[in-house]
PDB file of N, CA and C in Angstrom:
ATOM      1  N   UNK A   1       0.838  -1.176   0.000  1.00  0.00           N
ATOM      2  CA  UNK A   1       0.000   0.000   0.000  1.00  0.00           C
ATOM      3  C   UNK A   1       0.890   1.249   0.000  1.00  0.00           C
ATOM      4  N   UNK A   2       1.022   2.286  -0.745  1.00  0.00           N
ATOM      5  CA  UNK A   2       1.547   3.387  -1.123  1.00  0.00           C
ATOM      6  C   UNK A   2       0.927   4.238   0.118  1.00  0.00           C
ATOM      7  N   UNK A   3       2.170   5.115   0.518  1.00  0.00           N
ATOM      8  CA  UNK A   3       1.715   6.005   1.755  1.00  0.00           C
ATOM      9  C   UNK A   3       1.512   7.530   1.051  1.00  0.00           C
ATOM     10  N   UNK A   4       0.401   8.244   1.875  1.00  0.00           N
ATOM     11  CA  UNK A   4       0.364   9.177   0.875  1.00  0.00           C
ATOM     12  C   UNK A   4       1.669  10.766   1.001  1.00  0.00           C
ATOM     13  N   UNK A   5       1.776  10.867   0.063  1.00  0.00           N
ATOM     14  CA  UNK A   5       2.974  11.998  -0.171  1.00  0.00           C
ATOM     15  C   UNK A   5       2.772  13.262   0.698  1.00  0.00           C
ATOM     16  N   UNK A   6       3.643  13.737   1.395  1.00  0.00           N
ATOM     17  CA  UNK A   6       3.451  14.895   2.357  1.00  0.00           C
ATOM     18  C   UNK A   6       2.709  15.966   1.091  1.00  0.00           C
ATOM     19  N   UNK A   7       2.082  16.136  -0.284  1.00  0.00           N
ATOM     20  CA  UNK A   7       1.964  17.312  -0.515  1.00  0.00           C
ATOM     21  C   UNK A   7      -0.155  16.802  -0.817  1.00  0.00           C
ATOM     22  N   UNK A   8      -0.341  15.657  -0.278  1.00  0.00           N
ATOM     23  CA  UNK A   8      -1.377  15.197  -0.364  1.00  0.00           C
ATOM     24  C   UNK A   8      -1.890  15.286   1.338  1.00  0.00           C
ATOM     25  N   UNK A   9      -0.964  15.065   1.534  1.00  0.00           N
ATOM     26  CA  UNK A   9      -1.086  15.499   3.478  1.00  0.00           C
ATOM     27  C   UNK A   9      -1.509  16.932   3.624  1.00  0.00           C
ATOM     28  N   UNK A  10      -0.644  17.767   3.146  1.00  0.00           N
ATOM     29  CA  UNK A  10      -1.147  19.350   3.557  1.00  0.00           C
ATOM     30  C   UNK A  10      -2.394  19.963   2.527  1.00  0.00           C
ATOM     31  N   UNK A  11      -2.248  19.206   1.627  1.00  0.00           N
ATOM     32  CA  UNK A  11      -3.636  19.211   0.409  1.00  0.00           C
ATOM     33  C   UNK A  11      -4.896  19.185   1.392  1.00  0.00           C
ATOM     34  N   UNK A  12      -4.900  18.201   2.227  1.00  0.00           N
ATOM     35  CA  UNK A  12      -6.147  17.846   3.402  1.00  0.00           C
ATOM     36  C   UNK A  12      -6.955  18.641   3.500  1.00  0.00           C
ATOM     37  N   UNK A  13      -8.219  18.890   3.840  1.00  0.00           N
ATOM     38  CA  UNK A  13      -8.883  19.949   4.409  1.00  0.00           C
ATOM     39  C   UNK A  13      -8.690  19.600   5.857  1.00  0.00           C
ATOM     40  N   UNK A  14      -8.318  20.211   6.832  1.00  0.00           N
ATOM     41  CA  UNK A  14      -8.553  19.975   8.092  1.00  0.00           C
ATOM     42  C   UNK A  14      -9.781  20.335   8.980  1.00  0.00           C
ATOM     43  N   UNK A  15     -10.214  21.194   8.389  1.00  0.00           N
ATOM     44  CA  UNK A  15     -12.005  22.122   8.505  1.00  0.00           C
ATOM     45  C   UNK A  15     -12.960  21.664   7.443  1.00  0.00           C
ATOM     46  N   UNK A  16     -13.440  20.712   6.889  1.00  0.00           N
ATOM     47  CA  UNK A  16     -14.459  20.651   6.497  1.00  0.00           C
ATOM     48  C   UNK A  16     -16.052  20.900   6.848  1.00  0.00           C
ATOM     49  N   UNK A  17     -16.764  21.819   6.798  1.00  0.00           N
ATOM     50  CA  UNK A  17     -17.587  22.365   7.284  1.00  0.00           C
ATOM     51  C   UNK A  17     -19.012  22.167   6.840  1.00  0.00           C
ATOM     52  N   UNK A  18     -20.026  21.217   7.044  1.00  0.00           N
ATOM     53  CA  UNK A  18     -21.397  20.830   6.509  1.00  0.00           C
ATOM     54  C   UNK A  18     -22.829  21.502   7.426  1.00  0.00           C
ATOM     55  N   UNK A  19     -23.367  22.455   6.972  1.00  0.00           N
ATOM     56  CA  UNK A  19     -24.302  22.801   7.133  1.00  0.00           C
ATOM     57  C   UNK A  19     -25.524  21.719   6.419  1.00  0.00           C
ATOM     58  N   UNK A  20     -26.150  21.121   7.159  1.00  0.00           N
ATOM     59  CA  UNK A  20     -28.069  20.572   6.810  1.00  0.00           C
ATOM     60  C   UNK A  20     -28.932  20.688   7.445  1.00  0.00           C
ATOM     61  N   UNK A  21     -30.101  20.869   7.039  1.00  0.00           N
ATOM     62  CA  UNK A  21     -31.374  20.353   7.512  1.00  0.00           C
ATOM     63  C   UNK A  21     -31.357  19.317   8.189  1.00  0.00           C
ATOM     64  N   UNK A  22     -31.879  19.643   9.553  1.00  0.00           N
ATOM     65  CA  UNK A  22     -32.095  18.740  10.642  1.00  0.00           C
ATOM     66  C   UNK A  22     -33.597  18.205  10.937  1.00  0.00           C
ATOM     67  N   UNK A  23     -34.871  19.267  10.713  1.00  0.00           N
ATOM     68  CA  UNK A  23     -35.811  18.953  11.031  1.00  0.00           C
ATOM     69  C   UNK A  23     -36.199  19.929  11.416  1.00  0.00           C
ATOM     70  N   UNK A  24     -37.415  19.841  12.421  1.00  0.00           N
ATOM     71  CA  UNK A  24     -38.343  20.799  12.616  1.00  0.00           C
ATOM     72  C   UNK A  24     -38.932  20.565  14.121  1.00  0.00           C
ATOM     73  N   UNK A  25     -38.507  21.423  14.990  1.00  0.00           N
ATOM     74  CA  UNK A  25     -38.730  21.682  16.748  1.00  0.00           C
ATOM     75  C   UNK A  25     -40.008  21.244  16.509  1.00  0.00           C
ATOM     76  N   UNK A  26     -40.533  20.975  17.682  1.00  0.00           N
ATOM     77  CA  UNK A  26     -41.981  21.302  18.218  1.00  0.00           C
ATOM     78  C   UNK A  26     -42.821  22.513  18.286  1.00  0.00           C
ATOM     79  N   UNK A  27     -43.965  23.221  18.829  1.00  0.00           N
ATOM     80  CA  UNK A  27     -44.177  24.410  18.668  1.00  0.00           C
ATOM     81  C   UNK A  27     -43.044  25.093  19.799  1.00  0.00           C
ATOM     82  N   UNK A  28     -42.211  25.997  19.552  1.00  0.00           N
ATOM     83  CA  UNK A  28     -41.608  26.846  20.266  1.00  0.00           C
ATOM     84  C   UNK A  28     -42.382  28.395  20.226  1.00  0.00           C
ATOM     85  N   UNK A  29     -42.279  29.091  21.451  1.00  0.00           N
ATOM     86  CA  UNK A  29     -42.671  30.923  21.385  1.00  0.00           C
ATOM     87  C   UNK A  29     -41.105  30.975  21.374  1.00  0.00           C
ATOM     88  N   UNK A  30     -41.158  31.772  20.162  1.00  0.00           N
ATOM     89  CA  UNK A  30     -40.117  33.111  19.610  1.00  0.00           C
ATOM     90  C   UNK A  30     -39.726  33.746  20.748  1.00  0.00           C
ATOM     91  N   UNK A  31     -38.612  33.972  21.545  1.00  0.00           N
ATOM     92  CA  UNK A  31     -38.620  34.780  21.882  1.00  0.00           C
ATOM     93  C   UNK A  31     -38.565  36.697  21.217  1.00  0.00           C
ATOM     94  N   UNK A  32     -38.078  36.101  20.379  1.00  0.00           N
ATOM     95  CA  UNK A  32     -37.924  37.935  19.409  1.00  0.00           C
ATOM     96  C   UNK A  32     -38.921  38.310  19.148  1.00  0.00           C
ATOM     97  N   UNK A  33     -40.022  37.052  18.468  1.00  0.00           N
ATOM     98  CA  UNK A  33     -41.275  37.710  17.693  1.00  0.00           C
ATOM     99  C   UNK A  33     -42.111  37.079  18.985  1.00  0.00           C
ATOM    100  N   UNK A  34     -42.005  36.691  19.919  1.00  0.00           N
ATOM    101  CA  UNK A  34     -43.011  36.340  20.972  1.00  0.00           C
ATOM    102  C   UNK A  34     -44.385  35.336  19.608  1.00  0.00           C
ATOM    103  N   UNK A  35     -44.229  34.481  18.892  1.00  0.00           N
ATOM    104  CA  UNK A  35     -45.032  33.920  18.191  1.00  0.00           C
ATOM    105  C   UNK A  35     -44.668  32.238  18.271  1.00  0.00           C
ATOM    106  N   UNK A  36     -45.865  32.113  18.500  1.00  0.00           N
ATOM    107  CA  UNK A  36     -45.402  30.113  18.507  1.00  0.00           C
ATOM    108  C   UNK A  36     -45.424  30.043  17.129  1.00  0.00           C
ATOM    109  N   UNK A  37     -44.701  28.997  17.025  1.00  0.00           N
ATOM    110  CA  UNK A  37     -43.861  28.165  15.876  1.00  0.00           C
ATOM    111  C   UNK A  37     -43.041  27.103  15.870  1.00  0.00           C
ATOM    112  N   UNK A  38     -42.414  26.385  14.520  1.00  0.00           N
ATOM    113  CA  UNK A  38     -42.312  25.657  14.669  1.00  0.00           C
ATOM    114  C   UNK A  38     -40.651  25.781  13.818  1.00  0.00           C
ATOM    115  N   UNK A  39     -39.488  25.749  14.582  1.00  0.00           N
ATOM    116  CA  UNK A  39     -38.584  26.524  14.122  1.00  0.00           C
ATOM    117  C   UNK A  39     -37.758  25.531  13.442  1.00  0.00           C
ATOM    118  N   UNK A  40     -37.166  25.831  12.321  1.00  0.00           N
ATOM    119  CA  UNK A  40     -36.248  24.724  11.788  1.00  0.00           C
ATOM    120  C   UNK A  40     -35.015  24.674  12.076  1.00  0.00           C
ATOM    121  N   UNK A  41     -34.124  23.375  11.962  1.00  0.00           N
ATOM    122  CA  UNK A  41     -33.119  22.882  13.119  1.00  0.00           C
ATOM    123  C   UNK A  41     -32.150  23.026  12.070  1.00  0.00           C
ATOM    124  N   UNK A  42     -30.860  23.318  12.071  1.00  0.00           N
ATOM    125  CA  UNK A  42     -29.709  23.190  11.192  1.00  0.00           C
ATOM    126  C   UNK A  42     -28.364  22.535  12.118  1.00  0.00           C
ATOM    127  N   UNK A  43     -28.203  21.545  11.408  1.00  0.00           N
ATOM    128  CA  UNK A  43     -26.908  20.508  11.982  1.00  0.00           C
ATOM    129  C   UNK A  43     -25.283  21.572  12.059  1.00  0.00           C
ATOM    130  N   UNK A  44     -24.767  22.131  12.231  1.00  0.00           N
ATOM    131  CA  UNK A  44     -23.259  22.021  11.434  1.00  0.00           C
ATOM    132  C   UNK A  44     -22.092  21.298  12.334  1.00  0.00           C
ATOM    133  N   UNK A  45     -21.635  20.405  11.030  1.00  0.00           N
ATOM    134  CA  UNK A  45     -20.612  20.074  11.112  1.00  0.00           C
ATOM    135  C   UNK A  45     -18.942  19.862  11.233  1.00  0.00           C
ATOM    136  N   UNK A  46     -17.795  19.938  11.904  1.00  0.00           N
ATOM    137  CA  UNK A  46     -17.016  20.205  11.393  1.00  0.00           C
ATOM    138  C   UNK A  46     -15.951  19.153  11.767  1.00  0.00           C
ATOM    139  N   UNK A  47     -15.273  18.720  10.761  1.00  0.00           N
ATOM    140  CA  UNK A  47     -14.451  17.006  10.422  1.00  0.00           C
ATOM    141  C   UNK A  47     -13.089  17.098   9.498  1.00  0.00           C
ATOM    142  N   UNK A  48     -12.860  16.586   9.621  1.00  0.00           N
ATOM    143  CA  UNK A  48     -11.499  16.023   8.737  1.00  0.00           C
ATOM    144  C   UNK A  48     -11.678  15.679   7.540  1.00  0.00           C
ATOM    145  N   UNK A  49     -11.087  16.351   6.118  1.00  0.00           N
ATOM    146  CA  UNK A  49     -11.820  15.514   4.883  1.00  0.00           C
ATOM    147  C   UNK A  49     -10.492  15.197   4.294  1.00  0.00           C
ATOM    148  N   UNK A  50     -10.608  14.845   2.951  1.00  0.00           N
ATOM    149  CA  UNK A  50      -9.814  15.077   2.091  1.00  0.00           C
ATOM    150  C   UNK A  50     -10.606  15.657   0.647  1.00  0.00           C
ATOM    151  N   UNK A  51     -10.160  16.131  -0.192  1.00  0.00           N
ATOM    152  CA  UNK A  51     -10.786  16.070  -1.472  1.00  0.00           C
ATOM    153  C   UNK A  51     -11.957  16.285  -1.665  1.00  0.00           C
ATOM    154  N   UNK A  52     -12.551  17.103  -0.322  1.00  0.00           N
ATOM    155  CA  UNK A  52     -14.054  17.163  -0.500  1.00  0.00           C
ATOM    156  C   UNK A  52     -14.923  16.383  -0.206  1.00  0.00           C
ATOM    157  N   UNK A  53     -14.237  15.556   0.518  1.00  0.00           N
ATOM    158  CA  UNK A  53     -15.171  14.157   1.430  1.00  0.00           C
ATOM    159  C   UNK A  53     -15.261  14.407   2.716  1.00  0.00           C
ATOM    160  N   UNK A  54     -15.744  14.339   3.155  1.00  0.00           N
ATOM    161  CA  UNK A  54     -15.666  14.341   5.125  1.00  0.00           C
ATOM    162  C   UNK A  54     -15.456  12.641   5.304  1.00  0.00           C
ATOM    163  N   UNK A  55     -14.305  12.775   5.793  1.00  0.00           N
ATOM    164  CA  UNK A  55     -13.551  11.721   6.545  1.00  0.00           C
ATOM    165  C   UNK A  55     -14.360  11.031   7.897  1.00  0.00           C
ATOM    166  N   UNK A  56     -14.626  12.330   9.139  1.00  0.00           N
ATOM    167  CA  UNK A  56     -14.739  12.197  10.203  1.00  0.00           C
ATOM    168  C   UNK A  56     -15.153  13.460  10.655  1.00  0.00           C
ATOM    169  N   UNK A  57     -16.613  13.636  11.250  1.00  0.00           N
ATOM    170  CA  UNK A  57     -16.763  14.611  11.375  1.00  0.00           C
ATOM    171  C   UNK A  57     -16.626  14.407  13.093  1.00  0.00           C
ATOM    172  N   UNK A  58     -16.102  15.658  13.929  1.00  0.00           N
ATOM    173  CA  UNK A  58     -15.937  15.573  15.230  1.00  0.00           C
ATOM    174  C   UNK A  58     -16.531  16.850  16.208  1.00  0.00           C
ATOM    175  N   UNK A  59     -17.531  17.177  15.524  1.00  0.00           N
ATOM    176  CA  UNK A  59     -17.778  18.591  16.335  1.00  0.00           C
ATOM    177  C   UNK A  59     -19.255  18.733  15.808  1.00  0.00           C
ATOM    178  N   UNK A  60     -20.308  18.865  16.440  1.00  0.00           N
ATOM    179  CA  UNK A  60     -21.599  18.955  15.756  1.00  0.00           C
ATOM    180  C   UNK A  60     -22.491  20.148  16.255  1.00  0.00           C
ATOM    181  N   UNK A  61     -22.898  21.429  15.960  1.00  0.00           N
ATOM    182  CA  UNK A  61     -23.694  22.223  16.759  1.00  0.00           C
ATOM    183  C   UNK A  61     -24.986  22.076  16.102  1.00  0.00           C
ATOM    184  N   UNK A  62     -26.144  22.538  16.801  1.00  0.00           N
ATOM    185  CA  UNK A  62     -27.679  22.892  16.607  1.00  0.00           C
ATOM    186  C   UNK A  62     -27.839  24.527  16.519  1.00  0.00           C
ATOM    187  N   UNK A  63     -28.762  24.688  15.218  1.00  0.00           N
ATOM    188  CA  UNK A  63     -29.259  25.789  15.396  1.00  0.00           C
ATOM    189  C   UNK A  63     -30.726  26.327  14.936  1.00  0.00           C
ATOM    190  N   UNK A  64     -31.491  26.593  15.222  1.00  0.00           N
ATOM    191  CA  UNK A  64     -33.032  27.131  15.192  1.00  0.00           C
ATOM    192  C   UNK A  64     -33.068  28.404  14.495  1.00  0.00           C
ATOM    193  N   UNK A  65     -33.754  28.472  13.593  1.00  0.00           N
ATOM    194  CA  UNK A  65     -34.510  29.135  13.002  1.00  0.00           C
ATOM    195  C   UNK A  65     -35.988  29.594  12.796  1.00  0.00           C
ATOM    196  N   UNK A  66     -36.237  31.307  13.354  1.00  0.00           N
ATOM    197  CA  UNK A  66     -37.581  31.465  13.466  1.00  0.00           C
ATOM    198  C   UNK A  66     -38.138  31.353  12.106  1.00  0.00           C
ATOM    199  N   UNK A  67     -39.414  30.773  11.636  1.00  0.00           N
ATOM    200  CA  UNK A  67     -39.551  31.666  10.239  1.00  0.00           C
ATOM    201  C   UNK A  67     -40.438  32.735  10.097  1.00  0.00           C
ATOM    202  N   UNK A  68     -41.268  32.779  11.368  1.00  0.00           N
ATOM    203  CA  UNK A  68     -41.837  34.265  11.081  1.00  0.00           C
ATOM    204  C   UNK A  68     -40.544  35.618  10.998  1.00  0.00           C
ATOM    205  N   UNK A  69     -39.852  35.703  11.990  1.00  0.00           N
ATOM    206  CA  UNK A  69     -39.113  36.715  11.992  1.00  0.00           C
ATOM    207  C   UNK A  69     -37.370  36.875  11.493  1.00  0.00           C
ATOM    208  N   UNK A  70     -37.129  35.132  11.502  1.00  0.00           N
ATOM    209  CA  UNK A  70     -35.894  34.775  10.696  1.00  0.00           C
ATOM    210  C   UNK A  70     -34.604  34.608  11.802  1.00  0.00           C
ATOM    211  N   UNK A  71     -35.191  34.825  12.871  1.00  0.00           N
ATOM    212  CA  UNK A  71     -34.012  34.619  14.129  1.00  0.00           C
ATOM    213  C   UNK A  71     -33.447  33.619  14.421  1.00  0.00           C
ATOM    214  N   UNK A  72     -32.070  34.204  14.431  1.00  0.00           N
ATOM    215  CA  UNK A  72     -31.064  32.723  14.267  1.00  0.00           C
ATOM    216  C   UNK A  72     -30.684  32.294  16.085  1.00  0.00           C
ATOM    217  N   UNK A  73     -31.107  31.189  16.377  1.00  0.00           N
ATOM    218  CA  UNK A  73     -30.427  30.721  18.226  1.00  0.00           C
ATOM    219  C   UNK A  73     -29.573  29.498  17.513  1.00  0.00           C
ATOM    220  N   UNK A  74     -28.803  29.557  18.826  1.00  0.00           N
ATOM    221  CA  UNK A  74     -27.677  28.564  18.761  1.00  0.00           C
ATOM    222  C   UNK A  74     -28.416  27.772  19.755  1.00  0.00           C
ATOM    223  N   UNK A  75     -28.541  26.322  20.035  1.00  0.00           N
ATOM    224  CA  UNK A  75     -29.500  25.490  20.805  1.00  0.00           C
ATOM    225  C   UNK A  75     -27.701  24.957  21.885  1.00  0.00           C
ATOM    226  N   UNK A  76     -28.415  24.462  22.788  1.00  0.00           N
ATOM    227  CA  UNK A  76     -27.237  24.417  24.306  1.00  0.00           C
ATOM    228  C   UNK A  76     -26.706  23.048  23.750  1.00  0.00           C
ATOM    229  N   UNK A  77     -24.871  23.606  24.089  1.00  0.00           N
ATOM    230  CA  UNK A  77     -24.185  21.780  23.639  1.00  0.00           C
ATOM    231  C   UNK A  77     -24.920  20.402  24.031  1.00  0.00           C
ATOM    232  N   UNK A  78     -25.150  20.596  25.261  1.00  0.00           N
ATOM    233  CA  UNK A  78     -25.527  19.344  25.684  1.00  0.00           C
ATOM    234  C   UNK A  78     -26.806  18.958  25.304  1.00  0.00           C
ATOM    235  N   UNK A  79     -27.632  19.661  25.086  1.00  0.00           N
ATOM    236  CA  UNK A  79     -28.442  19.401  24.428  1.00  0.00           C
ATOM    237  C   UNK A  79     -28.543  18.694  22.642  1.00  0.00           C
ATOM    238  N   UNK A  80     -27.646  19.941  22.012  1.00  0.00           N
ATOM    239  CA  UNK A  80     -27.244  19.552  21.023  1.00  0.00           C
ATOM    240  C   UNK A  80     -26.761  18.092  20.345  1.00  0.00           C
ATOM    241  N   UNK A  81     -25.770  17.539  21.631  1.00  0.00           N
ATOM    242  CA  UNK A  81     -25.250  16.557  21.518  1.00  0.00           C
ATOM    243  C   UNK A  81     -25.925  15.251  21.787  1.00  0.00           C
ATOM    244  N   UNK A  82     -27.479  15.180  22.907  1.00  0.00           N
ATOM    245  CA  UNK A  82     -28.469  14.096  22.990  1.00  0.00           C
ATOM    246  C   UNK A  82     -29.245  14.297  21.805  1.00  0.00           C
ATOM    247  N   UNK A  83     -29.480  15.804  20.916  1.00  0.00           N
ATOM    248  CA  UNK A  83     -30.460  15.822  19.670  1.00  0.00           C
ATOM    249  C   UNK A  83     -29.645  15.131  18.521  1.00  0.00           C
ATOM    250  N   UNK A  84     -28.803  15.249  18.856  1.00  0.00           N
ATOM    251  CA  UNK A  84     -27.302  14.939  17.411  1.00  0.00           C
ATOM    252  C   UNK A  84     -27.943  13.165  17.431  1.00  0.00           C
ATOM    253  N   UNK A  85     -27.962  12.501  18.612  1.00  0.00           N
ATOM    254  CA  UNK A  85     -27.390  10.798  18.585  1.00  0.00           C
ATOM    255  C   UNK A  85     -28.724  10.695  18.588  1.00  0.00           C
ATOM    256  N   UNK A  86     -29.894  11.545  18.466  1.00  0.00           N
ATOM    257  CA  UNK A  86     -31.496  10.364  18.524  1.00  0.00           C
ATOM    258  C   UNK A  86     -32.079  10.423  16.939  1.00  0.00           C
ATOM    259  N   UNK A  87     -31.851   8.822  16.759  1.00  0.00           N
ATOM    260  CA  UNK A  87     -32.920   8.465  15.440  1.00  0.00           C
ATOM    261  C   UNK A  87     -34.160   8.866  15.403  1.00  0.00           C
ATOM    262  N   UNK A  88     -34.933   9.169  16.244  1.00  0.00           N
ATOM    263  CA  UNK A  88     -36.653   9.175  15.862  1.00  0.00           C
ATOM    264  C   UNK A  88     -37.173  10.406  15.719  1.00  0.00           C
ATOM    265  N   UNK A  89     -35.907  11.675  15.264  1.00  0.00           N
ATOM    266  CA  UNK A  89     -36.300  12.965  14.873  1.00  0.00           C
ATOM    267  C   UNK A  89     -37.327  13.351  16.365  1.00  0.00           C
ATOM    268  N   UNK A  90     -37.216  13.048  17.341  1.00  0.00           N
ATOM    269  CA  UNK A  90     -37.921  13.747  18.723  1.00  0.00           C
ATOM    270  C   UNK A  90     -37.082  14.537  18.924  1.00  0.00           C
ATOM    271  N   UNK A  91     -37.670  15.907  18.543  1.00  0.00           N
ATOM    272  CA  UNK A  91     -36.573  17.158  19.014  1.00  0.00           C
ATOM    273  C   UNK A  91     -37.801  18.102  20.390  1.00  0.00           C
ATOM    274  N   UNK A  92     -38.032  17.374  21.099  1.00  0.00           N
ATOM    275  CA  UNK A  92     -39.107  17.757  22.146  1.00  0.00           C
ATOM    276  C   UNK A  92     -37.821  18.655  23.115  1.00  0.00           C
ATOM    277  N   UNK A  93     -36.826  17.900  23.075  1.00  0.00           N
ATOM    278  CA  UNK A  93     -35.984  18.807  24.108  1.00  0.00           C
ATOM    279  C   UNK A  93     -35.220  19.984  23.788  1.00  0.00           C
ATOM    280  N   UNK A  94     -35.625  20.382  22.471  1.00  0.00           N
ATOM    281  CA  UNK A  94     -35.339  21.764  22.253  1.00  0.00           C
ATOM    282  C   UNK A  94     -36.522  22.590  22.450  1.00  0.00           C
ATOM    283  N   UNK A  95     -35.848  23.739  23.676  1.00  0.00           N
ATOM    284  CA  UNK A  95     -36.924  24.168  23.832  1.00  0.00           C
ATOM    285  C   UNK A  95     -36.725  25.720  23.988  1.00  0.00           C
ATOM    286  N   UNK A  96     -37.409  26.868  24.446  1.00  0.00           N
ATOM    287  CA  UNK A  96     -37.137  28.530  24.876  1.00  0.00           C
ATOM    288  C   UNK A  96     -36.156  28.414  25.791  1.00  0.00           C
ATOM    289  N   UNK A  97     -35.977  27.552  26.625  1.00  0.00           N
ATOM    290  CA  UNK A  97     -35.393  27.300  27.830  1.00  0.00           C
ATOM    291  C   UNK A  97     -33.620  27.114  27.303  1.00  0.00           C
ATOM    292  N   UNK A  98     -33.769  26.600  26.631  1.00  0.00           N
ATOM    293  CA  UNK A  98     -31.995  26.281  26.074  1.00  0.00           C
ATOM    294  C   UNK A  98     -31.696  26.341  24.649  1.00  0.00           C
ATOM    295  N   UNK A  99     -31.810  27.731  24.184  1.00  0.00           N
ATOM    296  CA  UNK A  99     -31.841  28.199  22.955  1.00  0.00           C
ATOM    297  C   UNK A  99     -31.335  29.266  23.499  1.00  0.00           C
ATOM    298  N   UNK A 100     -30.215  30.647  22.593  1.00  0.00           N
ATOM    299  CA  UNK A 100     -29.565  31.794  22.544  1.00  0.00           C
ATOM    300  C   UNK A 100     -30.044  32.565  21.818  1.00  0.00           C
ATOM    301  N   UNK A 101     -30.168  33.479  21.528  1.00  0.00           N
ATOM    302  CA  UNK A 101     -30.310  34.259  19.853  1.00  0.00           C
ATOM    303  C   UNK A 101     -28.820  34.551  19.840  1.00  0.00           C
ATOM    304  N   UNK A 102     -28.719  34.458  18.594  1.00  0.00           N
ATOM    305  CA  UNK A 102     -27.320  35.098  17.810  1.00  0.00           C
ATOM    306  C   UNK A 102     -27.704  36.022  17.012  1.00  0.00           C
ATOM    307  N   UNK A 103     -28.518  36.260  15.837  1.00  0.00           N
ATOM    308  CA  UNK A 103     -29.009  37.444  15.027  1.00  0.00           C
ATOM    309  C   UNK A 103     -30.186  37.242  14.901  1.00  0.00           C
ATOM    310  N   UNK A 104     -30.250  38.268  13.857  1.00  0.00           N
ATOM    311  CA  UNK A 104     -31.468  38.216  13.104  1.00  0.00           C
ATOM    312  C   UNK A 104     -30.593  38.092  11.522  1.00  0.00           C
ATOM    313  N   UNK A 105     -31.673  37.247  10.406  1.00  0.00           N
ATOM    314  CA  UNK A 105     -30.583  37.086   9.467  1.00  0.00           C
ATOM    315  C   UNK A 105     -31.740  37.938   8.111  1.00  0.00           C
ATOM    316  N   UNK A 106     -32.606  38.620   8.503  1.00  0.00           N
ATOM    317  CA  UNK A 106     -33.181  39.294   7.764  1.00  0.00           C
ATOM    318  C   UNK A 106     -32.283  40.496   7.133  1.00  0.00           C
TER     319      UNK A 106
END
């Protein structure tokens, strides 16, 4: 097996960075727009690739989106990290309670 050449080594991405669609909270109240809703979840990722592959991703945050008013929260690590590992899309434990605002992206 051929080892790969130090200029394929620093070639690496060491930050590969994947933003997706996660799903969709339960009804949450806005805090910005004070409006229940139902806010959409965005994964990001960040891993080891090469070539535009993600190798290994090792870092995962949550983030909520209002869509009446477009307000961006960052959802709490630990939280983040029990929503990250559950298959059955139950995002009940994101809630007003452990959510931030970061902007508005209007």
């Amino acid at each position: 097996m051929q080892l790969l050449c130090l200029k394929e080594i620093f070639d690496m991405k060491l930050a590969a960075d994947h933003i997706k669609n996660f799903g969709v909270t339960e009804s949450i109240t806005c805090p910005q727009c004070q409006k229940p809703v139902f806010m959409n979840i965005l994964k990001a990722s960040n891993g080891v690739g090469a070539f535009g592959i993600s190798l290994y991703d090792y870092n995962h945050d949550l983030f909520v989106i209002c869509p009446e008013c477009m307000a961006l929260y960052s959802v709490d690590r630990e939280i983040a990290k029990r929503a990250g590992k559950e298959k059955s899309n139950n995002y009940s434990m994101i809630n007003e309670g452990n959510i931030t605002f970061i902007r508005t992206l209007k």
